[in-house]
Protein backbone atom coordinates (compact mmCIF):
# COMPACT_ATOMS: atom_id res chain seq x y z
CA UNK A 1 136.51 140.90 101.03
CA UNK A 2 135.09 138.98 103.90
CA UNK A 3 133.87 135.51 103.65
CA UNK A 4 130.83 134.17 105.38
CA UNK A 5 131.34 130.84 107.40
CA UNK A 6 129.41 128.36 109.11
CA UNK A 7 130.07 129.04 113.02
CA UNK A 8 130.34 125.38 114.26
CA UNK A 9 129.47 126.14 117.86
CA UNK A 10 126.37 127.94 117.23
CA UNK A 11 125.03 126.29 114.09
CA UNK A 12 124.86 129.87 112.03
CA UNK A 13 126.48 131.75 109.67
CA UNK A 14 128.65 134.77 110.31
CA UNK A 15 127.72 138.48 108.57
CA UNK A 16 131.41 137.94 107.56
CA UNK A 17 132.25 140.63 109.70
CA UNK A 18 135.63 140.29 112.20
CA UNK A 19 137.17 142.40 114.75
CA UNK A 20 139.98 141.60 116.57
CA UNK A 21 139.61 137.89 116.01
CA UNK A 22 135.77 137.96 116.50
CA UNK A 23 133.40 137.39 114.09
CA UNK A 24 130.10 138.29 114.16
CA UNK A 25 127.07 135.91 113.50
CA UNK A 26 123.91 136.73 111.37
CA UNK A 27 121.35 135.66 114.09
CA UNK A 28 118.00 136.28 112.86
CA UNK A 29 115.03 138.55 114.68
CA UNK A 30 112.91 135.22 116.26
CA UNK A 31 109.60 135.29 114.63
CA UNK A 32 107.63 136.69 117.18
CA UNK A 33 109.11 140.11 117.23
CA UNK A 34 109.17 140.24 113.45
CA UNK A 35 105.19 139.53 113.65
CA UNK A 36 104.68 141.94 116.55
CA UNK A 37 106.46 144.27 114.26
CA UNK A 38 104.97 143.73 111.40
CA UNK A 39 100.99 144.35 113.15
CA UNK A 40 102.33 147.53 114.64
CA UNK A 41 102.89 148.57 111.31
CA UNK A 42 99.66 147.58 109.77
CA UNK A 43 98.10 149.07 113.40
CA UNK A 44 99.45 152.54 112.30
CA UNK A 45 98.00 151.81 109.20
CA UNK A 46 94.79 151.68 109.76
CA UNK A 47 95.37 154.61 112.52
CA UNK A 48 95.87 156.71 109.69
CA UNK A 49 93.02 156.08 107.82
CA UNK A 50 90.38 155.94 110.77
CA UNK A 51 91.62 158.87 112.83
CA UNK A 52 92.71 162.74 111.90
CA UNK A 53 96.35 162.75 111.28
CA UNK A 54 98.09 164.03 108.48
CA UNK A 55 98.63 168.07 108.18
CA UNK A 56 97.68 169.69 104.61
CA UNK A 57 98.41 173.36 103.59
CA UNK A 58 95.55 174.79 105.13
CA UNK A 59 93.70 171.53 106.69
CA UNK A 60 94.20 167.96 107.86
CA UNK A 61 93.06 164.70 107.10
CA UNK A 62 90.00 163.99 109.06
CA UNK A 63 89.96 160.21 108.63
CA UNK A 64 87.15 157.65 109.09
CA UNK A 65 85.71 158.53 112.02
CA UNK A 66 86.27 161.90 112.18
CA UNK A 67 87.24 161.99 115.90
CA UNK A 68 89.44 164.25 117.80
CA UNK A 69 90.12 165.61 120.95
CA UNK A 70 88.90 169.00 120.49
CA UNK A 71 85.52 167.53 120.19
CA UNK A 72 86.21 165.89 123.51
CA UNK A 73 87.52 168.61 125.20
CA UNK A 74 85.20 171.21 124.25
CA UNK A 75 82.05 168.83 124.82
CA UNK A 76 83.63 168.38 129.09
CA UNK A 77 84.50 172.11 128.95
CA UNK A 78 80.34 172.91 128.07
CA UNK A 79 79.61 170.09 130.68
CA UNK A 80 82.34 171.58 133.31
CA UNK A 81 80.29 175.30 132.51
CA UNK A 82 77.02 173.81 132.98
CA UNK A 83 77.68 172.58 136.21
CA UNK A 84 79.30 176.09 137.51
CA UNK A 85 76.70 177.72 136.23
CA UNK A 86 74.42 175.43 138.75
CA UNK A 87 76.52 175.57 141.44
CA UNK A 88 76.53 179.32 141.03
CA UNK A 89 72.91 180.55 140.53
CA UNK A 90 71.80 183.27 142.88
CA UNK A 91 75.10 184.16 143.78
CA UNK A 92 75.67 186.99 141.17
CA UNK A 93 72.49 188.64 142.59
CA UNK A 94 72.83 187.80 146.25
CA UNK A 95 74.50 190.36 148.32
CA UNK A 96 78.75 189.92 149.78
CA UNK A 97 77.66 189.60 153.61
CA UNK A 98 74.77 186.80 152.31
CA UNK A 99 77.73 184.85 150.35
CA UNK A 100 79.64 184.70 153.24
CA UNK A 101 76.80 183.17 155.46
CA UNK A 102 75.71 180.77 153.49
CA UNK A 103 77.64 177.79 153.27
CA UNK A 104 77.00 176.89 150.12
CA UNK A 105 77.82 180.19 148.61
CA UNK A 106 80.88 179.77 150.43
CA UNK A 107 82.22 177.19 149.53
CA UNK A 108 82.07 177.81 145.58
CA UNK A 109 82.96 181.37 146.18
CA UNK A 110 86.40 180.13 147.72
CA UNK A 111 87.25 177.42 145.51
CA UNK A 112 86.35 179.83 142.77
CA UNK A 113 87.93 182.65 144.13
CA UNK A 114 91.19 180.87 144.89
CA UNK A 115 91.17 179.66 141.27
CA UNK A 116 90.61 182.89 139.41
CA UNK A 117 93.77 184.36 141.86
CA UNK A 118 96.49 181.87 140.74
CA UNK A 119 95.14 182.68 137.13
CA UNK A 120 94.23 187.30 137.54
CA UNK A 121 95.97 188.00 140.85
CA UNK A 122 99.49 185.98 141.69
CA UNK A 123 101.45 187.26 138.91
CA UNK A 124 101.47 190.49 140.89
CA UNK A 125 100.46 189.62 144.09
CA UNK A 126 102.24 186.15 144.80
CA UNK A 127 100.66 182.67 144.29
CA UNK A 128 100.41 183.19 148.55
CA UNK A 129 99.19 186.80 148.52
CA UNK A 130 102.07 188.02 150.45
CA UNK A 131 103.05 190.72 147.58
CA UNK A 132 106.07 192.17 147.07
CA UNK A 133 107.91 195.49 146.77
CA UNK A 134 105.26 197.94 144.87
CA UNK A 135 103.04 195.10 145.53
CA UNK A 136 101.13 195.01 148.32
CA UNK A 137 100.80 192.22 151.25
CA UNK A 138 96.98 190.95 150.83
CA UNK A 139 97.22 188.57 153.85
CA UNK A 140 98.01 191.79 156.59
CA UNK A 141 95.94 194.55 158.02
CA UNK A 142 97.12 197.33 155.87
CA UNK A 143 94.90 198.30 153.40
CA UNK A 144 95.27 201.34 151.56
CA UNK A 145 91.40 201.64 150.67
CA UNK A 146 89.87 199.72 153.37
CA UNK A 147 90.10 196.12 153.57
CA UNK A 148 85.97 195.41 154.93
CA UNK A 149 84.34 192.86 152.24
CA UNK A 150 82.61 195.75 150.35
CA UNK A 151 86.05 197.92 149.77
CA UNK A 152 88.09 194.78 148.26
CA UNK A 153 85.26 193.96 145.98
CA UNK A 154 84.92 197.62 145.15
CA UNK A 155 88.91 197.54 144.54
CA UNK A 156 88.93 194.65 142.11
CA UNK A 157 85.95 195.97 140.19
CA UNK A 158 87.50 199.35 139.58
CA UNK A 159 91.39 198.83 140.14
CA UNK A 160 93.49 201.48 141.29
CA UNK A 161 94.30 204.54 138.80
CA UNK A 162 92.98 202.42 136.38
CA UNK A 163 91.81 204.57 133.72
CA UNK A 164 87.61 203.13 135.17
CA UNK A 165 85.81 206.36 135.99
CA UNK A 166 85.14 204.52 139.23
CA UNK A 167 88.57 203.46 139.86
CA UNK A 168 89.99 204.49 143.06
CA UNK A 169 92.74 207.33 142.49
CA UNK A 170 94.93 209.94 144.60
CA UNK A 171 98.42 210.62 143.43
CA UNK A 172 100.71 211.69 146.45
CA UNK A 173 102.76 215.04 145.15
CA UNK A 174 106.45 215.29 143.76
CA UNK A 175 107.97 217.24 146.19
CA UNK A 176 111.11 216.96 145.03
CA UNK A 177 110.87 216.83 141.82
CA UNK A 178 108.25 219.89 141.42
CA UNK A 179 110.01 222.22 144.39
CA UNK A 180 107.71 221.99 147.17
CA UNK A 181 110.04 221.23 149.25
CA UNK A 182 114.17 221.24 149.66
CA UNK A 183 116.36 218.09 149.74
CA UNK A 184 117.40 219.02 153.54
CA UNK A 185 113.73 219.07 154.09
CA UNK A 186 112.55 216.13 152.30
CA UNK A 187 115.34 214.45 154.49
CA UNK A 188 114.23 216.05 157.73
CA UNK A 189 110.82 214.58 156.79
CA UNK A 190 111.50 211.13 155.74
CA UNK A 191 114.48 210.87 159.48
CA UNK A 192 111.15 211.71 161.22
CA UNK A 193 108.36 209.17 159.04
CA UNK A 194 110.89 206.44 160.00
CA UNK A 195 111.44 207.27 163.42
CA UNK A 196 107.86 206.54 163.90
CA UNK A 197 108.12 202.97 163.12
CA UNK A 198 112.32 202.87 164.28
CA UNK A 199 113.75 204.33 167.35
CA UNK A 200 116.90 203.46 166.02
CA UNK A 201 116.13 206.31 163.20
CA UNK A 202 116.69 209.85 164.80
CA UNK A 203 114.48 212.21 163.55
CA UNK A 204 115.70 215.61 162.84
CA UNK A 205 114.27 218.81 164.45
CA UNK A 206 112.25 220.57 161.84
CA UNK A 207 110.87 216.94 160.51
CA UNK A 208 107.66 216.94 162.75
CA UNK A 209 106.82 220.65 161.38
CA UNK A 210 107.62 219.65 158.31
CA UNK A 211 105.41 216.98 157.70
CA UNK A 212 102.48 218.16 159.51
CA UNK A 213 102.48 221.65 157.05
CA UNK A 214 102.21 219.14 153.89
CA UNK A 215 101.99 215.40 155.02
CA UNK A 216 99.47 215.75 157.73
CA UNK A 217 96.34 216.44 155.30
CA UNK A 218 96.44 213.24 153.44
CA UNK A 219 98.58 210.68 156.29
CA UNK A 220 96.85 212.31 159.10
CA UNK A 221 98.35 214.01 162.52
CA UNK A 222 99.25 210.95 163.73
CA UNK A 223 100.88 209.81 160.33
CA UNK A 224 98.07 206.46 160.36
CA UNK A 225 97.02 207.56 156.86
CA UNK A 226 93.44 207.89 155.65
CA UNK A 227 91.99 204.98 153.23
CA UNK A 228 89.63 207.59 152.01
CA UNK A 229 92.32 208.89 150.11
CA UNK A 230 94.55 205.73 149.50
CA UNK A 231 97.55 207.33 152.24
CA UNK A 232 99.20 204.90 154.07
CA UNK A 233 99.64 204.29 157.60
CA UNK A 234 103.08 205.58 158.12
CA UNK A 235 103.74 204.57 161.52
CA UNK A 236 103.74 201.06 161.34
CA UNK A 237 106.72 198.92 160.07
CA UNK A 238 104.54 198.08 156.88
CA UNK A 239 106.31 199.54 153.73
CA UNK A 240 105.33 199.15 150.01
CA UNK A 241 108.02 200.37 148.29
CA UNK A 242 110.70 199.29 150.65
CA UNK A 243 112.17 200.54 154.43
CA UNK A 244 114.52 203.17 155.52
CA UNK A 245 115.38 206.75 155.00
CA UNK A 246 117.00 206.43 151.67
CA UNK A 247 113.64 204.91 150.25
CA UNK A 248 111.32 207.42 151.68
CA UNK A 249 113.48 210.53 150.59
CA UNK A 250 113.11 208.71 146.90
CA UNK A 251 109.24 208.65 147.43
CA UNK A 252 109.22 211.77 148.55
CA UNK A 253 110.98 213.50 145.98
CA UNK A 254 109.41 211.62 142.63
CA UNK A 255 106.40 209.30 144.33
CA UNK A 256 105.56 205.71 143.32
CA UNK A 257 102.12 205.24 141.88
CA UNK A 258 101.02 201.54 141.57
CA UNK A 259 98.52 200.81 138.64
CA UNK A 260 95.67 197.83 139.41
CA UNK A 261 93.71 196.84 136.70
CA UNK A 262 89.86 197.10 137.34
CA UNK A 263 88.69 193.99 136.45
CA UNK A 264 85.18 194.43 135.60
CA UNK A 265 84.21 193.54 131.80
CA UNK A 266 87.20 191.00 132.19
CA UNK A 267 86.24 188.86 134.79
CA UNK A 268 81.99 188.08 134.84
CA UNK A 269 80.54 188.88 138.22
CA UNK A 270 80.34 185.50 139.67
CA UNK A 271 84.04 185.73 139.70
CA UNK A 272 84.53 188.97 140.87
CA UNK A 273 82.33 188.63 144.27
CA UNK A 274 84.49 185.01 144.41
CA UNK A 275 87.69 187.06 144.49
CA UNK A 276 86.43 189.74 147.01
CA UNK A 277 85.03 186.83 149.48
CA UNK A 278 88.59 184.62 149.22
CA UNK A 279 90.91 187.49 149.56
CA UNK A 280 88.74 188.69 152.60
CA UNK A 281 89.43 185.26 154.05
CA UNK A 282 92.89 185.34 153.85
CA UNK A 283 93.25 186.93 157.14
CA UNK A 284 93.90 191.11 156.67
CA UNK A 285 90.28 191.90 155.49
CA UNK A 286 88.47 193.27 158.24
């Protein structure tokens, strides 16, 4: 067993401890950390007793004072909806075109607006608004109902096939799917759709005919689409569910059908009018 010895150099004892000729020493802790450490223990202590912290079965120990920072938080959250509440009075009557000329209005209905889309609208429409495939670009001109102030707010009230009885709705047919029409013609149509948009896409002879005896009454003649009816302008370069041939025979054959949520009874009205006014903003609205 190891023997403890007096290490001349150093004045102090070894531990008795030795590894490979050296020896450890049994230096004491110097005083002041060992008093530091002893008040930190007699600070969490009294922490315990003053302040909530222990978990029970179906509670906790309050302690002393009974503070915690629920009651905080709650008490700035009451303060933080007093003062929105202020900053927003008159705007849930006033009308969208008097929001958008007053500067006061304004200005809350942006910042509010641009708050409740990171939180409602980004998961689906991108934290920019930019969308995505099936999800559509908020920041162009396309609109497939209308993008004027009064026709976005309308839109997030409602949503789109929504299940709302005011929800917008149209369903474009299956023409595939249900036999209106022939692969070889649902090809023919969708060669001619994209040649609109693509001169490199030739379109095949019987595609014009085609589509104006069953596209023409919901996109149009011209194939500009009608946002009465939710159609799509087909002769731009502006595609939802993704360009070329092989993507319009697919949603021509078994259609697409995007679902928006209305968003009236979730979101109060304050918050709806913000969303209509900062979307319109964002540069498509017209």
């Amino acid at each position: 067993m190891a023997q403890q010895e007096l290490d001349h150099l150093s004045g102090q004892t070894t531990t008795g401890h030795e590894w490979d000729g050296l020896k450890e020493l049994n230096t004491p802790l110097p005083k002041w950390w060992l008093y530091v450490f002893y008040v930190c223990i007699l600070w969490a202590i009294g922490y315990w007793v003053v302040y909530p912290t222990w978990p029970l079965v179906s509670d906790y120990t309050h302690g002393i004072f009974g503070a915690q920072n629920r009651t905080t938080a709650m008490a700035d959250y009451e303060n933080g909806k007093t003062a929105r509440l202020a900053n927003a009075a008159g705007l849930a009557e006033a009308p969208l075109d008097k929001i958008k000329s007053t500067p006061a209005f304004l200005e809350f209905a942006m910042a509010n607006g641009k708050a409740a889309f990171g939180d409602n609208c980004a998961p689906c429409h991108g934290s920019g608004a930019t969308g995505g495939p099936g999800f559509p670009n908020l920041q162009d001109d396309d609109w497939l109902w209308g993008g004027k102030l009064e026709d976005i707010y309308q839109t997030i009230r409602f949503g789109i096939r929504s299940g709302n009885e005011k929800m917008r709705d149209m369903t474009m047919p299956s023409f595939g799917k249900d036999g209106i029409l022939t692969k070889e013609q649902i090809h023919s149509v969708a060669t001619y759709v994209m040649s609109l948009s693509d001169t490199a896409v030739k379109a095949a002879p019987d595609g014009k005919q085609i589509f104006a005896d069953n596209c023409a009454s919901c996109h149009g003649e011209d194939a500009k689409g009608n946002q009465e009816m939710g159609a799509p302008n087909l002769s731009d370069k502006i595609w939802l569910y993704g360009a070329g041939v092989d993507k319009v025979e697919a949603q021509v054959t078994l259609p697409k059908h995007g679902i928006m949520p209305a968003w009236e009874g979730r979101l109060d009205p304050v918050t709806i009018k913000s969303l209509a006014v900062y979307i319109h903003s964002l540069g498509g609205g017209k």
